[in-house]
C-alpha atoms as a PDB file:
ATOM      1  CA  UNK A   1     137.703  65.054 157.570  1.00  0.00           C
ATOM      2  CA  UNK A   2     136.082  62.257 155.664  1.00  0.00           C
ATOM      3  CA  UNK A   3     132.794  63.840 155.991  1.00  0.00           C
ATOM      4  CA  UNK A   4     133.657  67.459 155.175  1.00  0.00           C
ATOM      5  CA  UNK A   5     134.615  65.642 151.436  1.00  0.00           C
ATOM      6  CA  UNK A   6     131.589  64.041 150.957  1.00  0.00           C
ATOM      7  CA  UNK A   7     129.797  67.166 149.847  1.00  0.00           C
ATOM      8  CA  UNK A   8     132.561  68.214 147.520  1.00  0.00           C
ATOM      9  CA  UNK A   9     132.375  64.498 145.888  1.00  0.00           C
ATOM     10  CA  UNK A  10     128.838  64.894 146.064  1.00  0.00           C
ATOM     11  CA  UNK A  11     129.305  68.141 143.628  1.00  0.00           C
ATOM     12  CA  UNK A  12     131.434  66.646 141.925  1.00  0.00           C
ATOM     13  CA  UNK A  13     129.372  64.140 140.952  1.00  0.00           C
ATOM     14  CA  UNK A  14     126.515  65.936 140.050  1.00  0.00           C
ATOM     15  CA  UNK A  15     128.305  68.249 137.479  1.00  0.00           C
ATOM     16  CA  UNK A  16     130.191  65.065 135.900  1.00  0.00           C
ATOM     17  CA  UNK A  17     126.563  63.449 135.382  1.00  0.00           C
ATOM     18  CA  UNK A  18     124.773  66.395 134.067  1.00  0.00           C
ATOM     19  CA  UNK A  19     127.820  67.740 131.935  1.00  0.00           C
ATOM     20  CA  UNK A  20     126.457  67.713 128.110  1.00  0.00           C
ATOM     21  CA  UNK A  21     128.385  67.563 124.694  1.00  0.00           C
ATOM     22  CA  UNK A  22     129.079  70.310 122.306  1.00  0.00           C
ATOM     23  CA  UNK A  23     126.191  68.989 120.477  1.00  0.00           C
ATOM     24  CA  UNK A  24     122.821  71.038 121.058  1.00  0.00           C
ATOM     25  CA  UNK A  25     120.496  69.272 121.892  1.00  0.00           C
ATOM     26  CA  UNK A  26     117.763  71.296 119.951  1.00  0.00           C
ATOM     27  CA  UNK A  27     119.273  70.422 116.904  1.00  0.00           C
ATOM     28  CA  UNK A  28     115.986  68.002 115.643  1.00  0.00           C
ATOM     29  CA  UNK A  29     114.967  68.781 112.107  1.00  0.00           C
ATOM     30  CA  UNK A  30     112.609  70.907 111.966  1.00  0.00           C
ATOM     31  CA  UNK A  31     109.604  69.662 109.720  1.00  0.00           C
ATOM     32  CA  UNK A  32     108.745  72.071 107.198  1.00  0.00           C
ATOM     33  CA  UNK A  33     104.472  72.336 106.453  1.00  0.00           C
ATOM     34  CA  UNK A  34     102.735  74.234 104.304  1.00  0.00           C
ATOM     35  CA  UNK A  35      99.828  75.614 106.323  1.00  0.00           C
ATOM     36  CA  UNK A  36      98.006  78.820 107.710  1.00  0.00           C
ATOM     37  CA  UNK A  37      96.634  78.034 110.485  1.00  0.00           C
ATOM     38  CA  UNK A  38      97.369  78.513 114.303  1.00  0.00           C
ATOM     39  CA  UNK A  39      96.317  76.867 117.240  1.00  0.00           C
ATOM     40  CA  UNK A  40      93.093  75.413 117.347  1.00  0.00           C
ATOM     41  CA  UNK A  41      90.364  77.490 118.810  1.00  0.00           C
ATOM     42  CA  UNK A  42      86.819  76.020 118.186  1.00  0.00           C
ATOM     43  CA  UNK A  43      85.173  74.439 114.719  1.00  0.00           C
ATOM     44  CA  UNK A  44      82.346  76.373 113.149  1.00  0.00           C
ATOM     45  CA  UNK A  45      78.709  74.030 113.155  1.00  0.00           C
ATOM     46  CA  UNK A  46      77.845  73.155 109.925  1.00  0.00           C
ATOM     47  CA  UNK A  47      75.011  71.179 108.203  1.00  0.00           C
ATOM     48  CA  UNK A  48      73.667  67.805 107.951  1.00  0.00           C
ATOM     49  CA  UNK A  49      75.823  65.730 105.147  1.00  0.00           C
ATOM     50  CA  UNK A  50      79.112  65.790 103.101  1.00  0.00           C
ATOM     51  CA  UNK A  51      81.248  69.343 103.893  1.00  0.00           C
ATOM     52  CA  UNK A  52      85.267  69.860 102.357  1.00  0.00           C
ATOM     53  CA  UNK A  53      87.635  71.933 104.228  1.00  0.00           C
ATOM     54  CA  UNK A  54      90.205  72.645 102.461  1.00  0.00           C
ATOM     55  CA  UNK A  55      93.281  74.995 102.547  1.00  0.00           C
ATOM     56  CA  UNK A  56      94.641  76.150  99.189  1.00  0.00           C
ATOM     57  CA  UNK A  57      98.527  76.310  98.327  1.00  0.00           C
ATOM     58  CA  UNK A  58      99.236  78.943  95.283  1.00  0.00           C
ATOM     59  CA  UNK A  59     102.497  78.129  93.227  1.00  0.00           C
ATOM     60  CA  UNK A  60     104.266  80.593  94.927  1.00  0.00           C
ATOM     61  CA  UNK A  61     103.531  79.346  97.944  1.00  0.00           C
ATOM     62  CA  UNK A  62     104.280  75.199  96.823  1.00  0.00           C
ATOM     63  CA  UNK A  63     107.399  76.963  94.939  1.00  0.00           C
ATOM     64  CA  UNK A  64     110.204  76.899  97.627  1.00  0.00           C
ATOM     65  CA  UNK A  65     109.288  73.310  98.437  1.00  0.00           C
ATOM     66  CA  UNK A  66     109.684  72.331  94.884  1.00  0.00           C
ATOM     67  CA  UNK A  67     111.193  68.774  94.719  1.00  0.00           C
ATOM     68  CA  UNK A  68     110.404  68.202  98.338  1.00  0.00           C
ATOM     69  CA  UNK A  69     108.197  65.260  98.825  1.00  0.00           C
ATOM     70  CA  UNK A  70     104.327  66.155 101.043  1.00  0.00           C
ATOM     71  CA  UNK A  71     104.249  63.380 103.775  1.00  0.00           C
ATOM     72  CA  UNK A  72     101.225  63.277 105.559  1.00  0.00           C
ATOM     73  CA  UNK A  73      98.583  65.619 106.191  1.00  0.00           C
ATOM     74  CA  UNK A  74      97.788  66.605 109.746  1.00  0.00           C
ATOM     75  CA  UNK A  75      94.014  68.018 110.655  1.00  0.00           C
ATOM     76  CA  UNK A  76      91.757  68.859 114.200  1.00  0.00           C
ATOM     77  CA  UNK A  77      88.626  67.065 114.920  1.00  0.00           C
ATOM     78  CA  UNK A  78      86.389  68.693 116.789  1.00  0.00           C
ATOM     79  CA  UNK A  79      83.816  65.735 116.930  1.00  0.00           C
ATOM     80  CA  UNK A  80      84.282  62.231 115.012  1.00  0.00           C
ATOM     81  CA  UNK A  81      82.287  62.157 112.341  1.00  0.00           C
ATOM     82  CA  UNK A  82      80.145  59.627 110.036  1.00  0.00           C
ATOM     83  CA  UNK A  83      82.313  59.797 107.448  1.00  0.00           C
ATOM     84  CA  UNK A  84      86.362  61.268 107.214  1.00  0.00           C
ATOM     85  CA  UNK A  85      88.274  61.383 103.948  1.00  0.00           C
ATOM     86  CA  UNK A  86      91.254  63.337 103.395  1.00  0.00           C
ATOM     87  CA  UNK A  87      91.839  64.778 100.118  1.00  0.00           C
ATOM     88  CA  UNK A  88      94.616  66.346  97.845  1.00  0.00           C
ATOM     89  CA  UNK A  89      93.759  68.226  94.900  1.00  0.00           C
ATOM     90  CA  UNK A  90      95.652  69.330  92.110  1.00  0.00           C
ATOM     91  CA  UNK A  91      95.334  73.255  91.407  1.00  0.00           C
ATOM     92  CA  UNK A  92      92.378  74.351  89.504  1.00  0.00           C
ATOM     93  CA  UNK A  93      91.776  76.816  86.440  1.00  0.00           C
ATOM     94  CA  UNK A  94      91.636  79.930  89.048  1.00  0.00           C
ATOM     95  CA  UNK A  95      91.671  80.333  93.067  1.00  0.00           C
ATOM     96  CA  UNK A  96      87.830  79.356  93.511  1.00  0.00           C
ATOM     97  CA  UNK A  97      88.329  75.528  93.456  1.00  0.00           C
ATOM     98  CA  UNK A  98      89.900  72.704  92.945  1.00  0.00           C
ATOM     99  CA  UNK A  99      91.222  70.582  89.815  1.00  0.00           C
ATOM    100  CA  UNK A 100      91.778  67.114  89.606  1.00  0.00           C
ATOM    101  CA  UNK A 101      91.943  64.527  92.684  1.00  0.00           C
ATOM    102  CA  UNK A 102      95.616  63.530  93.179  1.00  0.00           C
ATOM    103  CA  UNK A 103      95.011  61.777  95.977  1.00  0.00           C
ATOM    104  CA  UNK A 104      92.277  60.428  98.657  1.00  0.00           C
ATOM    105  CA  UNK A 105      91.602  58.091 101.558  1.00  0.00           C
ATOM    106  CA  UNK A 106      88.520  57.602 104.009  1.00  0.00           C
ATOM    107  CA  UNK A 107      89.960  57.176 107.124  1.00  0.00           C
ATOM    108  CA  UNK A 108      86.766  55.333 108.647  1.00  0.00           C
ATOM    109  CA  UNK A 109      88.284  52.731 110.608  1.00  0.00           C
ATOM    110  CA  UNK A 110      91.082  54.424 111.648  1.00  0.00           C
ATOM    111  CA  UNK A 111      89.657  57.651 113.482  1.00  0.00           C
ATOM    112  CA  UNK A 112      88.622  56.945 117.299  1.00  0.00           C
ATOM    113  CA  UNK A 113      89.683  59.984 118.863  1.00  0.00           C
ATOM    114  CA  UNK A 114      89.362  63.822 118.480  1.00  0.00           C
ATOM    115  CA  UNK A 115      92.048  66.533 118.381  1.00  0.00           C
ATOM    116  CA  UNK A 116      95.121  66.094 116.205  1.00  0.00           C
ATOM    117  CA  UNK A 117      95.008  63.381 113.329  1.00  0.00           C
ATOM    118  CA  UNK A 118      97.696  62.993 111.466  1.00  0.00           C
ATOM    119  CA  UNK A 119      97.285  60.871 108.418  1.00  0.00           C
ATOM    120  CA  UNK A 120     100.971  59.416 106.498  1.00  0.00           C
ATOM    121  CA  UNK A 121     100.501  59.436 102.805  1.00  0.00           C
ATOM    122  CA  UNK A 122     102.150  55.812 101.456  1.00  0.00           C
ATOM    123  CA  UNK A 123     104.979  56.674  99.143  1.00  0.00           C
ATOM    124  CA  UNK A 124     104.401  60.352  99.803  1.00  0.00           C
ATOM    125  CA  UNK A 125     103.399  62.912  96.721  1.00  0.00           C
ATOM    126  CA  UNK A 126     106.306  64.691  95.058  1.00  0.00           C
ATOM    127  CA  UNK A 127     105.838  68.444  94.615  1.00  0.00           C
ATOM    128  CA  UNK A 128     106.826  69.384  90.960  1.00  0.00           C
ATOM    129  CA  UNK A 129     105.347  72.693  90.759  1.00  0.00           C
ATOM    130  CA  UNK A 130     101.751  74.590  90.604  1.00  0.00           C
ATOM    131  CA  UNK A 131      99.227  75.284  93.842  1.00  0.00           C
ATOM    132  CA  UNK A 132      97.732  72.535  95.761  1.00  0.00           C
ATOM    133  CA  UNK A 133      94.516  72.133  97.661  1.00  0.00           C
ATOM    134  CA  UNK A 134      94.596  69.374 101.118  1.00  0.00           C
ATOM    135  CA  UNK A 135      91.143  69.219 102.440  1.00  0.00           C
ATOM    136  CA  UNK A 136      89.234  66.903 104.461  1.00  0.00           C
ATOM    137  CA  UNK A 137      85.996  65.876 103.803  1.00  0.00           C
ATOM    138  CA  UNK A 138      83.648  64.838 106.478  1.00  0.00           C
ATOM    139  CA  UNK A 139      79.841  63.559 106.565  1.00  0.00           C
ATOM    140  CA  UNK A 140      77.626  64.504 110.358  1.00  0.00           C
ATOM    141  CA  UNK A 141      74.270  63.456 110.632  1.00  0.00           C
ATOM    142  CA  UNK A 142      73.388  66.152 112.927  1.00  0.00           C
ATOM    143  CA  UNK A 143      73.651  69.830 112.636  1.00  0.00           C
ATOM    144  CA  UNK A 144      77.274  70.023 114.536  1.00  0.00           C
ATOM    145  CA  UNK A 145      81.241  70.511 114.651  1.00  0.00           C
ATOM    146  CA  UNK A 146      83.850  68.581 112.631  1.00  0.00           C
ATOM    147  CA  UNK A 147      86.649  69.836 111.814  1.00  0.00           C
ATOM    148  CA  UNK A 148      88.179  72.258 113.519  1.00  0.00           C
ATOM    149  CA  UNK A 149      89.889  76.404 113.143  1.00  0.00           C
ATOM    150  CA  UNK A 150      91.991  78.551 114.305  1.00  0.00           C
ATOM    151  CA  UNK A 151      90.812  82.483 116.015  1.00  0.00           C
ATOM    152  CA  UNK A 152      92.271  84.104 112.191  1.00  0.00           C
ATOM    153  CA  UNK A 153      94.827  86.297 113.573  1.00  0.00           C
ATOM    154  CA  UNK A 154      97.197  84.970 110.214  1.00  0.00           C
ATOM    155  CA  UNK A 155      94.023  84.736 108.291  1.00  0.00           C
ATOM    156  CA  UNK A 156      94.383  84.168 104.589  1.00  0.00           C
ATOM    157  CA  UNK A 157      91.914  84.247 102.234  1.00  0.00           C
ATOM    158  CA  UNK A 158      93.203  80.988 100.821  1.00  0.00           C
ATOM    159  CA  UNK A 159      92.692  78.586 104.519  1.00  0.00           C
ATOM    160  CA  UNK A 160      89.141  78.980 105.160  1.00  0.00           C
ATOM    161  CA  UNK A 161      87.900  77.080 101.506  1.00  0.00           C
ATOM    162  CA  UNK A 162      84.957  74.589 101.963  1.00  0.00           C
ATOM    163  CA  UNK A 163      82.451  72.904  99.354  1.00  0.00           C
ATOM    164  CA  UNK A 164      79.006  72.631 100.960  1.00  0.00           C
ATOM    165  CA  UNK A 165      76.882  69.808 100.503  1.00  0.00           C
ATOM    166  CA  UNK A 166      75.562  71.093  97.317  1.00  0.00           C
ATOM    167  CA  UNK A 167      79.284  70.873  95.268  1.00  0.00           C
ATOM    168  CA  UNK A 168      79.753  74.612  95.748  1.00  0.00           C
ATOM    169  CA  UNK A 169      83.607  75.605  96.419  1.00  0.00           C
ATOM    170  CA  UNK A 170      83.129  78.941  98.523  1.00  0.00           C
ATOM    171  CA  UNK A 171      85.099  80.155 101.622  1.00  0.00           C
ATOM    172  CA  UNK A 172      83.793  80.397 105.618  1.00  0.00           C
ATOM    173  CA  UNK A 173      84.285  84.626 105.221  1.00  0.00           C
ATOM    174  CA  UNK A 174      82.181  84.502 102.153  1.00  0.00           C
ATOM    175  CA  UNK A 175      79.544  82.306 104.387  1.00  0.00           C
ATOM    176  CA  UNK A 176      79.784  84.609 107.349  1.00  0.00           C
ATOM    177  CA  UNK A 177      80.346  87.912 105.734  1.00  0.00           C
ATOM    178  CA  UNK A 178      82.363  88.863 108.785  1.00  0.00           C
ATOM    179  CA  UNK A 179      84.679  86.258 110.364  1.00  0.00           C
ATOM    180  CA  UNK A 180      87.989  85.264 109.419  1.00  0.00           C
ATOM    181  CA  UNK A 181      89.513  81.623 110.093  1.00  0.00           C
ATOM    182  CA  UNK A 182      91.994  79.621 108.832  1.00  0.00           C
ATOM    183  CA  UNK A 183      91.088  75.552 108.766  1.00  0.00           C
ATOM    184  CA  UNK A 184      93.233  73.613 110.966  1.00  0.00           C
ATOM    185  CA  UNK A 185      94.654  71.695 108.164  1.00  0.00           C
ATOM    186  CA  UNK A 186      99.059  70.830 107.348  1.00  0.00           C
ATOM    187  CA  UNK A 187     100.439  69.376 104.767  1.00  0.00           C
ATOM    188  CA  UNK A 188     103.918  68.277 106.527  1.00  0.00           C
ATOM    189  CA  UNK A 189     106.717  67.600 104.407  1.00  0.00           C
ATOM    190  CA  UNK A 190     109.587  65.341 104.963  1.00  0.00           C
ATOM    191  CA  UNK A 191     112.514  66.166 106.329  1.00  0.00           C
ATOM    192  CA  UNK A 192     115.024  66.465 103.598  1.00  0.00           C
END
């Protein structure tokens, strides 16, 4: 008899350990980001010297996250390159570029792997209102891939921005005449 119990304690046993609170457990904030971009796919090759990708934020876009504080700013590398700086811009005069710099850092040093970088702004940056731009600017010395894109299927005109080595603001489509990307560039937000 002592044996035929054993597998009913056994049971038993199992459903007291695995028996859960009320609680879900999916319950994690969820981070809110402004960005437009999907998974990453490939990076484009661009030229020798100084590129900015950048992704552009209209005011009704920033609007609903008024108040809300940007936290770090999360990008692909395809390749490491000579130089990385990430870059936040203030909105400019119209939708072809930039204003002012609000922010930058050259994350050199701090780069030694591809894929995901995620890069904490100290203090954070409060947004009050109006579009922003994040970009990243890198510097190859070789004809090659930096940072990195998604295949476009939510492409918006606004995530595909770059200034070539020159110090024109354009956009990849414009470049290409045909294909449609969005930069793998976030601007995460804390949770409130």
């Amino acid at each position: 008899m002592k044996t035929n119990s054993l597998p009913l304690l056994l049971l038993l046993c199992i459903g007291l350990l695995s028996w859960s609170s009320c609680v879900d457990d999916t319950d994690d904030p969820l981070v809110d980001s402004l960005n437009y971009d999907g998974p990453n796919f490939t990076a484009p090759n661009n030229g020798i010297g100084f590129t900015t990708f950048a992704a552009y934020f209209p005011e009704n876009e920033v609007r609903p996250f008024i108040g809300r504080t940007l936290e770090s700013v999360e990008f692909w590398l395809e390749r490491i390159p000579l130089n990385t700086n990430v870059i936040i811009y203030d909105e400019g005069p119209d939708d072809l570029a930039p204003g002012g710099e609000i922010y930058r850092i050259n994350l050199n040093n701090r780069i030694n792997n591809t894929g995901w970088i995620t890069h904490r702004i100290p203090g954070g940056i409060q947004l009050a209102g109006g579009g922003i731009w994040l970009a990243v600017e890198t510097e190859i010395d070789a004809v090659g891939q930096s940072v990195g894109c998604d295949q476009g299927r939510n492409y918006s005109p606004n995530g595909d921005r770059l200034q070539t080595p020159d110090g024109t603001w354009t956009s990849f489509n414009t470049i290409t005449g045909s294909e449609q990307i969005n930069w793998n560039i976030r601007g995460l937000l804390a949770v409130e």
